[in-house]
C-alpha atoms as a PDB file:
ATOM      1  CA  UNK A   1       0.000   0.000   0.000  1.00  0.00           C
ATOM      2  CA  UNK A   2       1.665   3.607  -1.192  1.00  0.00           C
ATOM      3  CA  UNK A   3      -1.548   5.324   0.331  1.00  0.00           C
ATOM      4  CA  UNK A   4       0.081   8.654   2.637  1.00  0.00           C
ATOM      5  CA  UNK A   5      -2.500   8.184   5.417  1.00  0.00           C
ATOM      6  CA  UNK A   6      -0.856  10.888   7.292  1.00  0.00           C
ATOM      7  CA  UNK A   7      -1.167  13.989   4.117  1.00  0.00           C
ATOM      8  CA  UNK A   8      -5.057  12.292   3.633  1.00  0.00           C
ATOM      9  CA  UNK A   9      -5.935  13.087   7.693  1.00  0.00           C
ATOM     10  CA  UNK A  10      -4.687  16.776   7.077  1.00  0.00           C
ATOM     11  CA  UNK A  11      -5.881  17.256   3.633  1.00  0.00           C
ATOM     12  CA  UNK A  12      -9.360  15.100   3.234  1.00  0.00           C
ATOM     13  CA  UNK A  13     -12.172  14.813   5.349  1.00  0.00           C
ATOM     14  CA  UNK A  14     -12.616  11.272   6.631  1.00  0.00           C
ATOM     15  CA  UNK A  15     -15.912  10.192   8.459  1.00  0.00           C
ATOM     16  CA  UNK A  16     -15.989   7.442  10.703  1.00  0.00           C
ATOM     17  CA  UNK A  17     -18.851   5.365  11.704  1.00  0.00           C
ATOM     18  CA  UNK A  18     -18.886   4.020  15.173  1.00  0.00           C
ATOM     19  CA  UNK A  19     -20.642   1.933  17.623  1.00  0.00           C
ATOM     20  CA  UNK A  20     -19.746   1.318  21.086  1.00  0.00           C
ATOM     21  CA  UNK A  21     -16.501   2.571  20.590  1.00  0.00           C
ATOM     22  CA  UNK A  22     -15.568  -0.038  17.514  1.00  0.00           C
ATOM     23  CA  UNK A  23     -14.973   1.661  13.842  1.00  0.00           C
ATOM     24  CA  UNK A  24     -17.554  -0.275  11.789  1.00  0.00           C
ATOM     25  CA  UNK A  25     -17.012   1.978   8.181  1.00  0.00           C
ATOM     26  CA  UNK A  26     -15.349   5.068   7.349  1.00  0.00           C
ATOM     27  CA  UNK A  27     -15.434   7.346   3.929  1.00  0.00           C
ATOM     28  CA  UNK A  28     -12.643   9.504   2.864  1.00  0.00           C
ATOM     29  CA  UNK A  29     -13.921  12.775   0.856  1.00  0.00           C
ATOM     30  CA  UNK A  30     -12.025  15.308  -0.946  1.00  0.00           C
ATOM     31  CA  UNK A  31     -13.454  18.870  -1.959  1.00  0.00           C
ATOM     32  CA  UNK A  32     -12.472  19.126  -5.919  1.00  0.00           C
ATOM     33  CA  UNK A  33     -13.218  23.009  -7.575  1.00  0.00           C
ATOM     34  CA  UNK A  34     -16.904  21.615  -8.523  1.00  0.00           C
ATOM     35  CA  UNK A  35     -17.337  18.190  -7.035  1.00  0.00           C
ATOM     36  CA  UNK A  36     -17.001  16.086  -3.963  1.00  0.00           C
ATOM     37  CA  UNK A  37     -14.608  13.172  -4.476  1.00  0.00           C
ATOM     38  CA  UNK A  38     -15.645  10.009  -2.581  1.00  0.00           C
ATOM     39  CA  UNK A  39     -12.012   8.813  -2.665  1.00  0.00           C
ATOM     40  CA  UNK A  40     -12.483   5.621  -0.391  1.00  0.00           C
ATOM     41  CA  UNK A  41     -15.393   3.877   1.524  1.00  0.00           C
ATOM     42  CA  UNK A  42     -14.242   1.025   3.801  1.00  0.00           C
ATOM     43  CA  UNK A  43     -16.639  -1.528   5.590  1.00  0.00           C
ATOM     44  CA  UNK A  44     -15.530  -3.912   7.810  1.00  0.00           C
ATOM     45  CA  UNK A  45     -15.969  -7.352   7.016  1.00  0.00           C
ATOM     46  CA  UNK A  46     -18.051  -8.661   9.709  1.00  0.00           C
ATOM     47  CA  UNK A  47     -20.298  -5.224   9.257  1.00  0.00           C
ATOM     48  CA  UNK A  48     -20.845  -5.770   5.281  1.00  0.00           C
ATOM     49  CA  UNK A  49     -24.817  -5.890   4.359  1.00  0.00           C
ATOM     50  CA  UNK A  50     -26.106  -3.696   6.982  1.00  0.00           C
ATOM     51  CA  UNK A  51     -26.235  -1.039   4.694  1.00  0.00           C
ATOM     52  CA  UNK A  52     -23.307   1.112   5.679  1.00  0.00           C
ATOM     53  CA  UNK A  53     -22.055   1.525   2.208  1.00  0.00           C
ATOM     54  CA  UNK A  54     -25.331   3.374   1.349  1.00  0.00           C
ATOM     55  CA  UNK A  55     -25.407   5.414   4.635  1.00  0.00           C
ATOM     56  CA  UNK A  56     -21.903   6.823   3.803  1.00  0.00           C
ATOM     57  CA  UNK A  57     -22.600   7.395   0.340  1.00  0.00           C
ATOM     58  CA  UNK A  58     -25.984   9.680   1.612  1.00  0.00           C
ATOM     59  CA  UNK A  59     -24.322  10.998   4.082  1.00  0.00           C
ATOM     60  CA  UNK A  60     -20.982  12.532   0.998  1.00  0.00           C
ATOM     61  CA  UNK A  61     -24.153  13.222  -1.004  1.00  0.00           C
ATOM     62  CA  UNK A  62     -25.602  15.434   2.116  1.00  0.00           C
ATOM     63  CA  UNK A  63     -22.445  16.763   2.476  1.00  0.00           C
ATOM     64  CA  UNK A  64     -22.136  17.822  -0.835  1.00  0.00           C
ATOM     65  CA  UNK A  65     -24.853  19.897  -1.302  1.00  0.00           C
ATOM     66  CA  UNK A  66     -24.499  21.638   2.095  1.00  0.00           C
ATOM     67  CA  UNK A  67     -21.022  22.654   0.600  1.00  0.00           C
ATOM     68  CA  UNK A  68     -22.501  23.866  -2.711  1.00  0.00           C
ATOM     69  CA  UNK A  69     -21.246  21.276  -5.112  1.00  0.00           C
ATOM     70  CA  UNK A  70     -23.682  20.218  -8.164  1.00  0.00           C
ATOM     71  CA  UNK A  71     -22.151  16.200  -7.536  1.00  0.00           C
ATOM     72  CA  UNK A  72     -20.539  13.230  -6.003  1.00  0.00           C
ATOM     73  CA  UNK A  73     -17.789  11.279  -8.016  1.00  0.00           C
ATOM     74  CA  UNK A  74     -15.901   8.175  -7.673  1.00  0.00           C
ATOM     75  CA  UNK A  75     -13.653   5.567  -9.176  1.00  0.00           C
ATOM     76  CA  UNK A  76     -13.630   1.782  -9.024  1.00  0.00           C
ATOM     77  CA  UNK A  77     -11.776  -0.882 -11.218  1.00  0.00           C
ATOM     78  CA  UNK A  78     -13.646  -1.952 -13.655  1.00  0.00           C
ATOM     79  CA  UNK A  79     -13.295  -5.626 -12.709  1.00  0.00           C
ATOM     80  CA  UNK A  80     -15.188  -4.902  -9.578  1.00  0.00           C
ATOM     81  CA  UNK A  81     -18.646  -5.579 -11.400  1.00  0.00           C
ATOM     82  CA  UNK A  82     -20.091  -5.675  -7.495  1.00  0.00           C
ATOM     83  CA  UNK A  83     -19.151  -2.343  -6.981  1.00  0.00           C
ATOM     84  CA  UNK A  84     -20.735  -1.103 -10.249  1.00  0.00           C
ATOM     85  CA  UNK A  85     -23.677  -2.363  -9.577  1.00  0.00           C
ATOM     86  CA  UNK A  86     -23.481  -0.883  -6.239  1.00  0.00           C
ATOM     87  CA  UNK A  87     -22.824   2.959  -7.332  1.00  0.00           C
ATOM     88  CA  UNK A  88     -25.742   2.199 -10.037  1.00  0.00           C
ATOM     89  CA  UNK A  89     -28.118   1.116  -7.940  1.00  0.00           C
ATOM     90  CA  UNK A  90     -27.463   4.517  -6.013  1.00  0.00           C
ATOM     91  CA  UNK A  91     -28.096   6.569  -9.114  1.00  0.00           C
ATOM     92  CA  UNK A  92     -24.348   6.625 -10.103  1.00  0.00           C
ATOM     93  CA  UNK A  93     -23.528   6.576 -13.861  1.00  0.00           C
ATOM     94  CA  UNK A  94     -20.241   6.354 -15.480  1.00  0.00           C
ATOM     95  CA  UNK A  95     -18.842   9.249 -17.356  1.00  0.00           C
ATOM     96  CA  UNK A  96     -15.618   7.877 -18.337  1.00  0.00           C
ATOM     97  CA  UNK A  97     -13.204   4.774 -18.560  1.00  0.00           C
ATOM     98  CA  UNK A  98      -9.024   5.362 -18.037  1.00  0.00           C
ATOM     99  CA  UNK A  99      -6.272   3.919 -15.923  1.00  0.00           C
ATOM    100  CA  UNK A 100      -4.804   4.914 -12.813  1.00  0.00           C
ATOM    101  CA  UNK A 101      -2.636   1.515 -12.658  1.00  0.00           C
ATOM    102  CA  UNK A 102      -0.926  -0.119 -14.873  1.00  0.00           C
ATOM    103  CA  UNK A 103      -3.291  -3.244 -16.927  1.00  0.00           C
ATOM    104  CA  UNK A 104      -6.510  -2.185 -15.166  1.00  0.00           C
ATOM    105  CA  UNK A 105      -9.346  -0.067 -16.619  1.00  0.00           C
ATOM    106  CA  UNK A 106     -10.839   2.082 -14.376  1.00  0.00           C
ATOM    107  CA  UNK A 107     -14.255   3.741 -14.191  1.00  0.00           C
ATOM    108  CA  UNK A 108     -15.316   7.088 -13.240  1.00  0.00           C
ATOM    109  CA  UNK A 109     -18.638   7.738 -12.102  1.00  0.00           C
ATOM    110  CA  UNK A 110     -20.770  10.820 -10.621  1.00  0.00           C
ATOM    111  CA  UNK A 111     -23.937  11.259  -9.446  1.00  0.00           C
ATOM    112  CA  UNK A 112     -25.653  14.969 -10.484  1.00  0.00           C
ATOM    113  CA  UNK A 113     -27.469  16.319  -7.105  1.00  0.00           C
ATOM    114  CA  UNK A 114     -30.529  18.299  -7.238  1.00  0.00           C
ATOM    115  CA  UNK A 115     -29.328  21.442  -4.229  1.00  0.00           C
ATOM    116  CA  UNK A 116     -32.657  21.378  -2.813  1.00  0.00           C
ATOM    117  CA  UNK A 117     -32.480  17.850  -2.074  1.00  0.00           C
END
């Protein structure tokens, strides 16, 4: 892992979802010129299918709008067809295909927000 955990505490805004104390999920946001990047949303395993996916995708979609952006984007590997699905299902649609690693295909995808939401 190359991630620099350290510059993405200072720099993004990372919300945690907790429960007695125990992390359960967390999403990692950055503030782009006229977007809201959903850069990462982690679920822990044992906590996967309670819907904590969708409550941190709301919640960057919420946050979004308060801040004044028109939408949410996000990335995934194109050979995660669960995850595409996923974002879909959420009203996510892709808006382009590139590569951020070498031999993988990577899809971008946003989802337009209506302010008064």
């Amino acid at each position: 892992m190359t991630a620099d955990y350290e510059r993405a505490v200072a720099d993004h805004i990372i919300e945690l979802c907790e429960e007695g104390g125990e992390l359960r999920a967390l999403i990692e946001l950055v503030p782009s010129p006229d977007h809201l990047l959903v850069l990462n949303i982690a679920v822990r395993p044992d906590q996967q299918g309670q819907g904590l996916g969708s409550t941190l995708l709301l919640h960057a979609e919420a946050l979004a709008r308060s801040l004044g952006f028109p939408e949410v984007q996000l990335y995934t590997n194109a050979a995660f067809a669960s995850n595409l699905s996923f974002y879909s299902r959420r009203g996510y649609q892709e808006f382009r295909r590139g590569s951020l690693l070498p031999g993988s295909v990577t899809i971008f995808m946003r989802k337009r927000l209506d302010i008064a939401d």
